[in-house]
PDB file of N, CA and C in Angstrom:
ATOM      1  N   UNK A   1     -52.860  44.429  55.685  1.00  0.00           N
ATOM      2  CA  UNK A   1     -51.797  44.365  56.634  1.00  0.00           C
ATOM      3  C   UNK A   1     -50.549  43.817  55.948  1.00  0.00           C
ATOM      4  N   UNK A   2     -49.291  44.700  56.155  1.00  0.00           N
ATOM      5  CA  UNK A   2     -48.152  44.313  55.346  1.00  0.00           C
ATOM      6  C   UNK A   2     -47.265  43.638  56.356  1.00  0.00           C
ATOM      7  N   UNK A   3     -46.446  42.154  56.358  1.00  0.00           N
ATOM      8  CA  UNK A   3     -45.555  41.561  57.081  1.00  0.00           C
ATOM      9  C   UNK A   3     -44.616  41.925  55.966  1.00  0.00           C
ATOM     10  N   UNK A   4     -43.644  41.549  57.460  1.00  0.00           N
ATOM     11  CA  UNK A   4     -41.959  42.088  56.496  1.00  0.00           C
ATOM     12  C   UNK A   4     -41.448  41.020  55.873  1.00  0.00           C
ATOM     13  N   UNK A   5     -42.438  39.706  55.508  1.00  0.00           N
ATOM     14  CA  UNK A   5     -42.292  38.788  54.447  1.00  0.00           C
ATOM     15  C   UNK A   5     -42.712  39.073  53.428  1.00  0.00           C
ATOM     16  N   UNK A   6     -43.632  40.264  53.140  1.00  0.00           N
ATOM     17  CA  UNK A   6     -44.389  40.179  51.913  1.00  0.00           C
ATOM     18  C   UNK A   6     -43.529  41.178  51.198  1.00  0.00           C
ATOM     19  N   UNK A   7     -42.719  42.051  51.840  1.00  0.00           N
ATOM     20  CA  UNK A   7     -42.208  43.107  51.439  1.00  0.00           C
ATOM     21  C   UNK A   7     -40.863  42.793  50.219  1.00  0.00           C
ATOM     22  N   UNK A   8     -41.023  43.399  49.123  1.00  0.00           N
ATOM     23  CA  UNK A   8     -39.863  42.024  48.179  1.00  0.00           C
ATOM     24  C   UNK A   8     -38.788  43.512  48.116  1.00  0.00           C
ATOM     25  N   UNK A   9     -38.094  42.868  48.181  1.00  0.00           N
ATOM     26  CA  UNK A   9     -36.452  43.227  48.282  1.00  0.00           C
ATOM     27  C   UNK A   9     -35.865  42.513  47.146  1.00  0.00           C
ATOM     28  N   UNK A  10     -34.652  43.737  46.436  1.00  0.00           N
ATOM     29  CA  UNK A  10     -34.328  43.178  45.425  1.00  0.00           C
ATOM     30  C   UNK A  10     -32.982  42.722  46.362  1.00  0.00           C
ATOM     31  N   UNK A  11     -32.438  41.093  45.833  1.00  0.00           N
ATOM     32  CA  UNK A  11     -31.198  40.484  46.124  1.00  0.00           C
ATOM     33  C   UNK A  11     -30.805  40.712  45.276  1.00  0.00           C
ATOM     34  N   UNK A  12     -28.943  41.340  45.930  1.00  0.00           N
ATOM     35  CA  UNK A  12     -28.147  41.551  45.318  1.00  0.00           C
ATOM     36  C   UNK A  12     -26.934  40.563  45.309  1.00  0.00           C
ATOM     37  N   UNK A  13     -26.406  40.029  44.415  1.00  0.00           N
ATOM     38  CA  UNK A  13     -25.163  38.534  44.743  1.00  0.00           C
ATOM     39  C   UNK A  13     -23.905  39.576  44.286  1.00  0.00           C
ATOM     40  N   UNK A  14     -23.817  40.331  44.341  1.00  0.00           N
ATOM     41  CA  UNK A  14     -22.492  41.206  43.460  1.00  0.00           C
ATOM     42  C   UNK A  14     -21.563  40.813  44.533  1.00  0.00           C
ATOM     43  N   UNK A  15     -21.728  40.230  45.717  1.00  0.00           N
ATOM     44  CA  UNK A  15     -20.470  39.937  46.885  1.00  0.00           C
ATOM     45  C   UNK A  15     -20.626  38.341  46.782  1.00  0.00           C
ATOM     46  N   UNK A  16     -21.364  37.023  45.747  1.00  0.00           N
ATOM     47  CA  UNK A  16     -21.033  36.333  46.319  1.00  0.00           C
ATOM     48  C   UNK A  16     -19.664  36.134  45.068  1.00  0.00           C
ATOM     49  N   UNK A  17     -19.239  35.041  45.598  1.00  0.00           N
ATOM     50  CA  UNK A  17     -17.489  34.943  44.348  1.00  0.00           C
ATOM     51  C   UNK A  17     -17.649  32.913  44.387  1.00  0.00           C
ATOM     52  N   UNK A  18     -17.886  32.626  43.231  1.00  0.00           N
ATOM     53  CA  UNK A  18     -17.527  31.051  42.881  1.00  0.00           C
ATOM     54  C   UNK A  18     -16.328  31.005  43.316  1.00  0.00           C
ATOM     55  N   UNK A  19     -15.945  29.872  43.929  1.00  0.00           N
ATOM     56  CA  UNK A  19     -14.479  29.448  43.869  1.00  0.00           C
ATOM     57  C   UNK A  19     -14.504  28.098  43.312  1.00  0.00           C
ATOM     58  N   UNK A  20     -13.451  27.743  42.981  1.00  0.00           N
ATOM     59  CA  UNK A  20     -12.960  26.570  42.295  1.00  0.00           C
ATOM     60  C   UNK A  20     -13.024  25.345  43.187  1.00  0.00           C
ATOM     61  N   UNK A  21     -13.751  24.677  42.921  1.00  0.00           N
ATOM     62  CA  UNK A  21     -13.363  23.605  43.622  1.00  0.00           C
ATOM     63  C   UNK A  21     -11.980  22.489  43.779  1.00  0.00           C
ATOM     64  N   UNK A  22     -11.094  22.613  44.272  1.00  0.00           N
ATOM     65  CA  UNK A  22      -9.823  21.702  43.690  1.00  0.00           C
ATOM     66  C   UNK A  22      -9.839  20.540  44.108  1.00  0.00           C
ATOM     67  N   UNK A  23     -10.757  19.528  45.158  1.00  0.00           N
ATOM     68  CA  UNK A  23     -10.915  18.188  44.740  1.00  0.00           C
ATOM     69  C   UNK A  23     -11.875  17.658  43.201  1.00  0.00           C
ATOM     70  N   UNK A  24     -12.768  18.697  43.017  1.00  0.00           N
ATOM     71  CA  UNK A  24     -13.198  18.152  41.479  1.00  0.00           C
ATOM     72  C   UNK A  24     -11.849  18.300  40.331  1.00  0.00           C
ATOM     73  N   UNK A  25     -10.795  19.235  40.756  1.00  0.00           N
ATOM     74  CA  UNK A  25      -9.792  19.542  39.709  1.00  0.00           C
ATOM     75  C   UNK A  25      -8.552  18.429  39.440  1.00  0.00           C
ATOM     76  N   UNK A  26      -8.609  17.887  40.807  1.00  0.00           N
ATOM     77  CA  UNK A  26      -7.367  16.877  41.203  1.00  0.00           C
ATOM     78  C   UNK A  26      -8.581  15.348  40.877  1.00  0.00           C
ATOM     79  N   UNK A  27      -9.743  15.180  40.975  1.00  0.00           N
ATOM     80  CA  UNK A  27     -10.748  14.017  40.365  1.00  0.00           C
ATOM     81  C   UNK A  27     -10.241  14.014  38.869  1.00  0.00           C
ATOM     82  N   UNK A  28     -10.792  15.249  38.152  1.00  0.00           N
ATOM     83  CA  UNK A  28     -10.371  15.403  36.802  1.00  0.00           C
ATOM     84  C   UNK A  28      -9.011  14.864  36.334  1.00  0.00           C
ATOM     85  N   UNK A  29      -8.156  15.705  37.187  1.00  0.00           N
ATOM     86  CA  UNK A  29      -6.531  15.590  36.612  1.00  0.00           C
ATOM     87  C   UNK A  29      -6.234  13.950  36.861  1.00  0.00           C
ATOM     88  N   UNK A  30      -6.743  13.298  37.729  1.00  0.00           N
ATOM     89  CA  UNK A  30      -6.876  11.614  37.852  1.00  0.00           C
ATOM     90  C   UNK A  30      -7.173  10.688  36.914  1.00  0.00           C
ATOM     91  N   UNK A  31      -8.574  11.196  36.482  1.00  0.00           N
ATOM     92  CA  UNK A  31      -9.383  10.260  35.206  1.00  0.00           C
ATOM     93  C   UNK A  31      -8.397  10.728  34.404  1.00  0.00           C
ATOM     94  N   UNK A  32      -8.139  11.906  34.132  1.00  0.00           N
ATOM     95  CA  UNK A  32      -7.260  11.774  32.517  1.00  0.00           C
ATOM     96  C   UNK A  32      -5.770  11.242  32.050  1.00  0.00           C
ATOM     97  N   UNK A  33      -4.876  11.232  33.877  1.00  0.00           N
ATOM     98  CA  UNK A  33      -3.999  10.257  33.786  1.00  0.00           C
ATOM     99  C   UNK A  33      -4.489   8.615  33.834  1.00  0.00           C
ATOM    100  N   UNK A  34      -5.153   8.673  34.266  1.00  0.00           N
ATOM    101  CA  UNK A  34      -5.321   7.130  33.834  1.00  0.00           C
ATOM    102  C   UNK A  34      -6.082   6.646  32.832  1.00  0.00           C
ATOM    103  N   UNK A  35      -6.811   7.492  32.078  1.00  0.00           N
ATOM    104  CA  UNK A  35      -7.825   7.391  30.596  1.00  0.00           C
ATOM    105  C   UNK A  35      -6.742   7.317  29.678  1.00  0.00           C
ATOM    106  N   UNK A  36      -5.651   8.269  29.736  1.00  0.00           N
ATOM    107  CA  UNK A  36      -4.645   8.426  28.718  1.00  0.00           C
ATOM    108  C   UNK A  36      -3.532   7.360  28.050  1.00  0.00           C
ATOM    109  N   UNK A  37      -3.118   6.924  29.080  1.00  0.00           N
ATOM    110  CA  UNK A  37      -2.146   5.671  28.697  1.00  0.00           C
ATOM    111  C   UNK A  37      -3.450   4.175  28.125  1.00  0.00           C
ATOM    112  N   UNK A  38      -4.312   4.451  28.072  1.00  0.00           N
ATOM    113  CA  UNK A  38      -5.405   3.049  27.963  1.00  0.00           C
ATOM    114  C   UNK A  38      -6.046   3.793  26.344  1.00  0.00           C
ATOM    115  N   UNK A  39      -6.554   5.217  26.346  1.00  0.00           N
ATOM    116  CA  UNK A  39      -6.533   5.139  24.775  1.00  0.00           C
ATOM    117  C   UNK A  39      -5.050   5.514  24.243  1.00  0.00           C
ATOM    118  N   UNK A  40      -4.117   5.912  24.711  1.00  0.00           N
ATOM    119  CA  UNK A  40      -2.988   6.156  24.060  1.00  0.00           C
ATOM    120  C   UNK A  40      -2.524   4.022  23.757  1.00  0.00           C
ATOM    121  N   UNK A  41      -2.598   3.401  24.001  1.00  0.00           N
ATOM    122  CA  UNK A  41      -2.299   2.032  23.848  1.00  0.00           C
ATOM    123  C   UNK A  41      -3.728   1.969  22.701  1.00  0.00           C
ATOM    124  N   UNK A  42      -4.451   2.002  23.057  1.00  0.00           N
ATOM    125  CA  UNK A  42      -5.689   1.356  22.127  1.00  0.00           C
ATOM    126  C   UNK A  42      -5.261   2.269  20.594  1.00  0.00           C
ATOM    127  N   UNK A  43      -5.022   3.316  20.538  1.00  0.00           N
ATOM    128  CA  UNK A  43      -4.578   4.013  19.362  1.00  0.00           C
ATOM    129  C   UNK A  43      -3.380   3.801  18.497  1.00  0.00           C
ATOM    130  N   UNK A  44      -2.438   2.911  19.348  1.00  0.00           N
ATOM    131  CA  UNK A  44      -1.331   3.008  19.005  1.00  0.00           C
ATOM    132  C   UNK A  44      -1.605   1.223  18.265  1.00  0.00           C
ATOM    133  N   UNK A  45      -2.649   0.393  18.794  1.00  0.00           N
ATOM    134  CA  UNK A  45      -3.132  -0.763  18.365  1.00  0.00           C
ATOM    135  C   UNK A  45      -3.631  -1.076  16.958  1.00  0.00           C
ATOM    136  N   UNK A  46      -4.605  -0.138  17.022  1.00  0.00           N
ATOM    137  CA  UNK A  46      -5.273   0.245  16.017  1.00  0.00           C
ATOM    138  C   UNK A  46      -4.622   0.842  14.815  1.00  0.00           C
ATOM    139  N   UNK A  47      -3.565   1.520  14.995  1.00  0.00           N
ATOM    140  CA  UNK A  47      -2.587   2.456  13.800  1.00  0.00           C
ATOM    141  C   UNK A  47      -1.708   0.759  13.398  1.00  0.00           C
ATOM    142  N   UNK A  48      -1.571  -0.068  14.446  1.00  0.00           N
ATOM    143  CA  UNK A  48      -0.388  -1.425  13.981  1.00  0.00           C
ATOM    144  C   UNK A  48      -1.861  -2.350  13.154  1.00  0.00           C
ATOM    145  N   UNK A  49      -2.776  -2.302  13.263  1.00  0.00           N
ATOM    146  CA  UNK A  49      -3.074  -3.296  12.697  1.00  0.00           C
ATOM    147  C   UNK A  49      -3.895  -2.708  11.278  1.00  0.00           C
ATOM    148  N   UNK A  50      -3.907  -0.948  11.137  1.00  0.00           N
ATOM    149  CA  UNK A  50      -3.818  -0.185   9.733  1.00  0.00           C
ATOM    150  C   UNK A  50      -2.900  -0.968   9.157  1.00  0.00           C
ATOM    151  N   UNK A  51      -1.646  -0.427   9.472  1.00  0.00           N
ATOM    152  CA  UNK A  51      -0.372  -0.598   8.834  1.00  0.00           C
ATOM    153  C   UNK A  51      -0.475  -2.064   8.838  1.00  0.00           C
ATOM    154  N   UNK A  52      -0.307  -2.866   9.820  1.00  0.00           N
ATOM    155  CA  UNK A  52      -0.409  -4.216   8.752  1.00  0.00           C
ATOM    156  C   UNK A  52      -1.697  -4.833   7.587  1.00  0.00           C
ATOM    157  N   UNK A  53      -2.423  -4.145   7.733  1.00  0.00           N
ATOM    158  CA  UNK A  53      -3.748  -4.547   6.361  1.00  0.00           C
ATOM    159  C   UNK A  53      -2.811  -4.198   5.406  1.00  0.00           C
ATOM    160  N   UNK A  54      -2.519  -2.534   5.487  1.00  0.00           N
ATOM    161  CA  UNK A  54      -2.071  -2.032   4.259  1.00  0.00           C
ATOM    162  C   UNK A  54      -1.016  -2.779   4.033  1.00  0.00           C
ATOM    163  N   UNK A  55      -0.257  -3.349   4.364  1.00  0.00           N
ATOM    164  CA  UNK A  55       1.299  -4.117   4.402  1.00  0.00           C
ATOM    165  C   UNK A  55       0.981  -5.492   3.219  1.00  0.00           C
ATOM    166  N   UNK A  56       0.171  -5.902   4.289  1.00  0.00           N
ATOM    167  CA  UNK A  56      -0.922  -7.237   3.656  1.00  0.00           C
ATOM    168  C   UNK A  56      -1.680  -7.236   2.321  1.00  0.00           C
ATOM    169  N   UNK A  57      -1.811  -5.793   2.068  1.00  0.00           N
ATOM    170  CA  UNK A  57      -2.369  -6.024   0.449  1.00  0.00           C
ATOM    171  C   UNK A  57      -1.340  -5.334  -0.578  1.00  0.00           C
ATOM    172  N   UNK A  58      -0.547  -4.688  -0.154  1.00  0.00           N
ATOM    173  CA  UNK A  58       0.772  -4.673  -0.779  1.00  0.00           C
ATOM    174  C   UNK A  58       1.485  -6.018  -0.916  1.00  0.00           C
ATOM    175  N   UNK A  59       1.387  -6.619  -0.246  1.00  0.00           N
ATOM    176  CA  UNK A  59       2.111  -8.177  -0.433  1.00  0.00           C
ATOM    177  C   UNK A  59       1.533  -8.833  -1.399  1.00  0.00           C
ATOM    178  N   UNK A  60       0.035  -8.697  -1.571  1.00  0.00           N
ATOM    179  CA  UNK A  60      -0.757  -9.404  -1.971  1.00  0.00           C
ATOM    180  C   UNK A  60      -0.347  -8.987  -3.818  1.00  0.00           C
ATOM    181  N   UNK A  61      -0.378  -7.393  -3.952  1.00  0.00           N
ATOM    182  CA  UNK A  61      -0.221  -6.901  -4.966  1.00  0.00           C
ATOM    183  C   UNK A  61       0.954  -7.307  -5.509  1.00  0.00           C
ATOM    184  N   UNK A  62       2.025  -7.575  -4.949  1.00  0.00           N
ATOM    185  CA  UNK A  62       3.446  -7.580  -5.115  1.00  0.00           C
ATOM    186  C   UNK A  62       3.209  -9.560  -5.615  1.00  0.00           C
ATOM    187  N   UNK A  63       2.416 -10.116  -4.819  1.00  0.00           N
ATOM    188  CA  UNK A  63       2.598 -11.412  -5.307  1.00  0.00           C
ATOM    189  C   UNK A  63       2.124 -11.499  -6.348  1.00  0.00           C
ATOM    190  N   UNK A  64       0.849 -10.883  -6.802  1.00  0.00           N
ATOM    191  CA  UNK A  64      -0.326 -11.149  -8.125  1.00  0.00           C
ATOM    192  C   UNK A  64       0.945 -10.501  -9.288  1.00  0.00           C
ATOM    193  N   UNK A  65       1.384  -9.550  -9.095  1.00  0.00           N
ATOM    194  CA  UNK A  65       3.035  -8.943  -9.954  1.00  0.00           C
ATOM    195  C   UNK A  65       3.650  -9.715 -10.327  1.00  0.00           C
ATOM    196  N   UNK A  66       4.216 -10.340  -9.530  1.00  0.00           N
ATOM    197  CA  UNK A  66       5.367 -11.475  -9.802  1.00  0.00           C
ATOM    198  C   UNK A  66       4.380 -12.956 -10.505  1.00  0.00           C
ATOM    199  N   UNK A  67       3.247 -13.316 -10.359  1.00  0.00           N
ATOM    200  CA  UNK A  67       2.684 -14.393 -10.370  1.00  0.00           C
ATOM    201  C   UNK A  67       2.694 -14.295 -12.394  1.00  0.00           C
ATOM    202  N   UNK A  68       2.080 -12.905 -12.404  1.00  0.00           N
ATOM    203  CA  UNK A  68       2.234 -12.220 -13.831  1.00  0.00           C
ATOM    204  C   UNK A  68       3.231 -12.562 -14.706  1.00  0.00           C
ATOM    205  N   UNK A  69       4.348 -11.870 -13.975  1.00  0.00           N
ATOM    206  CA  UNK A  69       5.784 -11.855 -14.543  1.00  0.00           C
ATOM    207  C   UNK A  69       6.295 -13.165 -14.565  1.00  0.00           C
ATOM    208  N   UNK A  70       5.873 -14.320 -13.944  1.00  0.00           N
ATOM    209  CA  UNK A  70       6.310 -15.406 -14.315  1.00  0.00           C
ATOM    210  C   UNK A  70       5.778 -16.416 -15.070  1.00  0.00           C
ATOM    211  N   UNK A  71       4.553 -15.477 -15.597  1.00  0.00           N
ATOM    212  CA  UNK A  71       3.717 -16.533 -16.661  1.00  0.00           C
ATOM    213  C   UNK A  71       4.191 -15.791 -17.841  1.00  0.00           C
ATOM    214  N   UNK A  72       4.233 -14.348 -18.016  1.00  0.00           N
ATOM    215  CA  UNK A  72       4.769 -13.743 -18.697  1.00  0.00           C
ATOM    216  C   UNK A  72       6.324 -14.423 -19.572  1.00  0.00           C
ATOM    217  N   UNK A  73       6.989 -14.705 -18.504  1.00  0.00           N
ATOM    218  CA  UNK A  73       8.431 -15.366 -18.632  1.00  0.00           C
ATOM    219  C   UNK A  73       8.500 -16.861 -19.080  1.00  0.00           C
ATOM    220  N   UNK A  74       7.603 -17.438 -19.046  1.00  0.00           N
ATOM    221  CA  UNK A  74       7.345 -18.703 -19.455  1.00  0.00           C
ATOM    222  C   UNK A  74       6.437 -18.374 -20.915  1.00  0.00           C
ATOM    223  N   UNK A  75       6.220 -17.634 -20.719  1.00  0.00           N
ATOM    224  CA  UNK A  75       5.410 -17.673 -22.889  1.00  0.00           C
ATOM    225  C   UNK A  75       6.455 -17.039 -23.722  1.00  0.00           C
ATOM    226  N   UNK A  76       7.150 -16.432 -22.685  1.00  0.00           N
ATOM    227  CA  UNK A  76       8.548 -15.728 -23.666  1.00  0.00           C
ATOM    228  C   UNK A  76       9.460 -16.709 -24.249  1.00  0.00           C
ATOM    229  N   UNK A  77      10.051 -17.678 -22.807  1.00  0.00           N
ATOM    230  CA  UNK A  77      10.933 -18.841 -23.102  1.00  0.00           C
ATOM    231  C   UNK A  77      10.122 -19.757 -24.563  1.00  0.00           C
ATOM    232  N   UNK A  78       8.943 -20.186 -24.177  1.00  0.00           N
ATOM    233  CA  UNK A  78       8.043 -20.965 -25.262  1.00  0.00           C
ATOM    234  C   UNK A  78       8.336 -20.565 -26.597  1.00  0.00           C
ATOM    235  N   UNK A  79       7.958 -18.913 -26.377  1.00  0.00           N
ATOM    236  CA  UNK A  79       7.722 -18.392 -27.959  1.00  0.00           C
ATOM    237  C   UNK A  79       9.482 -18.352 -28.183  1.00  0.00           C
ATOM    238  N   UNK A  80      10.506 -18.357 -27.848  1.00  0.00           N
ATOM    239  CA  UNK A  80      11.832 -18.176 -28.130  1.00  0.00           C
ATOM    240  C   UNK A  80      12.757 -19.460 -28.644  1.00  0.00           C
ATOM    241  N   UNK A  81      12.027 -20.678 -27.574  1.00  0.00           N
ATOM    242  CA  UNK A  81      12.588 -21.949 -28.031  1.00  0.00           C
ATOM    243  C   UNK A  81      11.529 -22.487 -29.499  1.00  0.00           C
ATOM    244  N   UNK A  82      10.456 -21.879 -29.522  1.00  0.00           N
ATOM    245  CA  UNK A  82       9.971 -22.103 -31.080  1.00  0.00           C
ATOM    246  C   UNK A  82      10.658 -21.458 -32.299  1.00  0.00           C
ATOM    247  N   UNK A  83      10.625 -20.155 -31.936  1.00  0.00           N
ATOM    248  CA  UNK A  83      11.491 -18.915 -33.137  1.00  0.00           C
ATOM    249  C   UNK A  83      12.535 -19.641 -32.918  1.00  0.00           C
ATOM    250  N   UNK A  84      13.445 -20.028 -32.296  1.00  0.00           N
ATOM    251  CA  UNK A  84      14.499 -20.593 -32.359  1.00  0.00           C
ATOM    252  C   UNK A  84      14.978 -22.051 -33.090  1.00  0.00           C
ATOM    253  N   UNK A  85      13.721 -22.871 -32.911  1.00  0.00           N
ATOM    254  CA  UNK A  85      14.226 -24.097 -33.884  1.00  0.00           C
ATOM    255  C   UNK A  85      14.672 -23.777 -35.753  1.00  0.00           C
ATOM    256  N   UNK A  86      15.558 -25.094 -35.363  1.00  0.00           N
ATOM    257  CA  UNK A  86      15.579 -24.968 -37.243  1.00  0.00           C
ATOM    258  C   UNK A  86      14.847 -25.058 -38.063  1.00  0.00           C
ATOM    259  N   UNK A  87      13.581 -25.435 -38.000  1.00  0.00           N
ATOM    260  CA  UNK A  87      12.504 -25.574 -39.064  1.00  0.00           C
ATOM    261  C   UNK A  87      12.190 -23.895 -38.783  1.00  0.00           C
ATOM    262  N   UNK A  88      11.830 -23.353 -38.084  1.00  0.00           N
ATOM    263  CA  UNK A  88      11.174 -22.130 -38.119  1.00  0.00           C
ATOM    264  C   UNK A  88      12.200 -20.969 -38.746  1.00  0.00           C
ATOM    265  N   UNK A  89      13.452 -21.135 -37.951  1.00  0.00           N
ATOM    266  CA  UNK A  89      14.415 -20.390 -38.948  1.00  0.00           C
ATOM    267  C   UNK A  89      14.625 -20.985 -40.275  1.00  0.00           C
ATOM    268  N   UNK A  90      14.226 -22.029 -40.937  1.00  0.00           N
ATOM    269  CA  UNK A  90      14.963 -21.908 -42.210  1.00  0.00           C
ATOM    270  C   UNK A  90      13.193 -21.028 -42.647  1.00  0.00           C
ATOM    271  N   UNK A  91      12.238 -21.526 -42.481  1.00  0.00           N
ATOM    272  CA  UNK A  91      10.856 -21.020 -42.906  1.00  0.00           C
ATOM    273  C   UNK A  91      10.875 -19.195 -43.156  1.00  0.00           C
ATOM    274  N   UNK A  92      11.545 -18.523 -41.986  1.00  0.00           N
ATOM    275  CA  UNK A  92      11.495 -16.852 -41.536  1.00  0.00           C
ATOM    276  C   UNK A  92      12.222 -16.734 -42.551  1.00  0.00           C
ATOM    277  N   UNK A  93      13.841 -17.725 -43.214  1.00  0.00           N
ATOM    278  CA  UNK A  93      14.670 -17.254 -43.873  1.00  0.00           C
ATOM    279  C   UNK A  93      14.392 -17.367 -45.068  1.00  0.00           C
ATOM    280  N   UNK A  94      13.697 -17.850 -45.706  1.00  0.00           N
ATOM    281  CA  UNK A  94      13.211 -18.162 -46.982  1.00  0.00           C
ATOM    282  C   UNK A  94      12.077 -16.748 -47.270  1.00  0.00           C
ATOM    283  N   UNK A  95      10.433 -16.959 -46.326  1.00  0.00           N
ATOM    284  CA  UNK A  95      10.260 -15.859 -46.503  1.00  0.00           C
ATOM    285  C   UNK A  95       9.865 -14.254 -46.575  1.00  0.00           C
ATOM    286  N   UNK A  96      10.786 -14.226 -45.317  1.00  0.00           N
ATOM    287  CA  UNK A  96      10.913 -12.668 -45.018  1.00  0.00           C
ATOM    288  C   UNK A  96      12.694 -12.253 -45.534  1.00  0.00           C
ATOM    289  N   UNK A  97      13.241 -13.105 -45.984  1.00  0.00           N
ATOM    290  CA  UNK A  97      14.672 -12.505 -46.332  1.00  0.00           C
ATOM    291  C   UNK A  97      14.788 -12.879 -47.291  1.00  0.00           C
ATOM    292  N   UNK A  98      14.312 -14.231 -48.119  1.00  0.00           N
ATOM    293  CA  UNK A  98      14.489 -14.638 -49.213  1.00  0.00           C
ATOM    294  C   UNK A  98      15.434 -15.015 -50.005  1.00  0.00           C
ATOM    295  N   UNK A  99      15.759 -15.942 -48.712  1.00  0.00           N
ATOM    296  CA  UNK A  99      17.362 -16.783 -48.862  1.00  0.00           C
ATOM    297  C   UNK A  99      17.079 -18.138 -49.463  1.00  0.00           C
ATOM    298  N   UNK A 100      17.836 -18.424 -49.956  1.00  0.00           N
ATOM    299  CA  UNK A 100      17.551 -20.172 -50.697  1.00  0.00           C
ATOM    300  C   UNK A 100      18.571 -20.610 -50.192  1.00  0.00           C
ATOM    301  N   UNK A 101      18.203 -21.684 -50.424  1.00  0.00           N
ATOM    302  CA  UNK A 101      19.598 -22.808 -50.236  1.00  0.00           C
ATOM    303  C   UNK A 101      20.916 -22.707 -51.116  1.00  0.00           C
ATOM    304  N   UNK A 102      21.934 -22.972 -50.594  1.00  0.00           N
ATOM    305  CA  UNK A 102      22.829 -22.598 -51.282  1.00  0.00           C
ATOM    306  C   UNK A 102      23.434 -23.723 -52.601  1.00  0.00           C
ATOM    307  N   UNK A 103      23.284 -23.670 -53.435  1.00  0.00           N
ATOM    308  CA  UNK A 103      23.965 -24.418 -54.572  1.00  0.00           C
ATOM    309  C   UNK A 103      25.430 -24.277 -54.681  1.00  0.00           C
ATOM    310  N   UNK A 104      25.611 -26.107 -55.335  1.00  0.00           N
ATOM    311  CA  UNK A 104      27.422 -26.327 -55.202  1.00  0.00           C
ATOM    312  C   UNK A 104      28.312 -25.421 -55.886  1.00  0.00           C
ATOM    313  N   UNK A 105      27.393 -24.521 -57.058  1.00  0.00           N
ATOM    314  CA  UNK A 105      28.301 -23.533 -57.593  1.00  0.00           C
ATOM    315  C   UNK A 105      28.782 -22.745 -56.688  1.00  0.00           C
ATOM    316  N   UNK A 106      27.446 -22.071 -55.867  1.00  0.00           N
ATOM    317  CA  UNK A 106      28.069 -20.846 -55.546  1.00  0.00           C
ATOM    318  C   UNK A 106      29.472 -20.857 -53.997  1.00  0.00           C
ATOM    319  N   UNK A 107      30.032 -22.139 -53.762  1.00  0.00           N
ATOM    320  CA  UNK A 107      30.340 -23.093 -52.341  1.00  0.00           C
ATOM    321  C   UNK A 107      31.917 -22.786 -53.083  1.00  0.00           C
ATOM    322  N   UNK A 108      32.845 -21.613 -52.802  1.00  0.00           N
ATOM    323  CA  UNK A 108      34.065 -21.841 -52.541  1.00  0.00           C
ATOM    324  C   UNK A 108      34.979 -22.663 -51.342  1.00  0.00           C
ATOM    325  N   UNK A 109      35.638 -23.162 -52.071  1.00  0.00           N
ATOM    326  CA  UNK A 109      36.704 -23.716 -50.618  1.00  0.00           C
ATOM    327  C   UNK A 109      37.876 -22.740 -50.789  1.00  0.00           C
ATOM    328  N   UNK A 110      38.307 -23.209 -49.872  1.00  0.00           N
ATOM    329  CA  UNK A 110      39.789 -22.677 -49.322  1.00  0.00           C
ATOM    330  C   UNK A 110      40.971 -22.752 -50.233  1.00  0.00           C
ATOM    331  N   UNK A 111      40.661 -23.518 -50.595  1.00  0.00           N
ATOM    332  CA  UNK A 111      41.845 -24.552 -51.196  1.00  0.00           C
ATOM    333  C   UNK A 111      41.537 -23.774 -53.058  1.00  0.00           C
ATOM    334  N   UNK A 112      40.618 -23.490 -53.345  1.00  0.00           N
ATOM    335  CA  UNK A 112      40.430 -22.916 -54.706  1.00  0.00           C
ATOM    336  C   UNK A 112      40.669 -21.311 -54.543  1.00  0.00           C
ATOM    337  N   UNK A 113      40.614 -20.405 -53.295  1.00  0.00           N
ATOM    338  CA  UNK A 113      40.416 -19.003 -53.080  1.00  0.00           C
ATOM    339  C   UNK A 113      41.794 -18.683 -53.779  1.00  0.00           C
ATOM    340  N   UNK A 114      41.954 -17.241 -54.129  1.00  0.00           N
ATOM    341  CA  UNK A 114      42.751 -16.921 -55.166  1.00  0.00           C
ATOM    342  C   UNK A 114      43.804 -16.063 -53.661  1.00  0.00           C
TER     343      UNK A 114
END
């Protein structure tokens, strides 16, 4: 015995049509105005405290530079006020130039020049 439940029929949906829901669209368009300004701040946080690390070890570099250059500048002065005394210049002049002292012969004055 056949009931007209048992009988299978193919369903056809070719007439039903999704529509959009526009309170889920206006929910959406909500969260993302107010998500936006909270990571747009958190991003803009995060990029200031990049830039100051990097700032911070540029400083750091720039000090260890100069810390250099002023030890540098102090062995220069050292080694300059040594080359510079008179014992060391008469020592260089004797011998790398091979100057002597001067004898009373070779000592014109003024007063004898022709």
């Amino acid at each position: 015995m056949k009931s007209t439940y048992s009988v299978r029929q193919r369903v056809t949906n070719s007439y039903l049509v999704r529509q959009r829901d526009r309170r889920r669209r206006q929910e959406l368009a909500l969260v993302v105005v107010a998500v936006l300004p909270v990571a747009a701040a958190l991003l803009g946080y995060v990029w200031l405290n990049v830039k100051l690390l990097n700032i911070g070890y540029e400083v750091y570099k720039l000090d260890r530079a100069l810390e250099q250059m002023e030890q540098k500048g102090r062995e220069l002065e050292i080694e300059v006020s040594y080359l510079s005394s008179p014992q060391q210049v008469t020592v260089r002049a004797r011998e790398e130039l091979g100057m002597v002292p001067v004898s009373l012969e070779q000592l014109v004055f003024a007063e004898e020049a022709p």
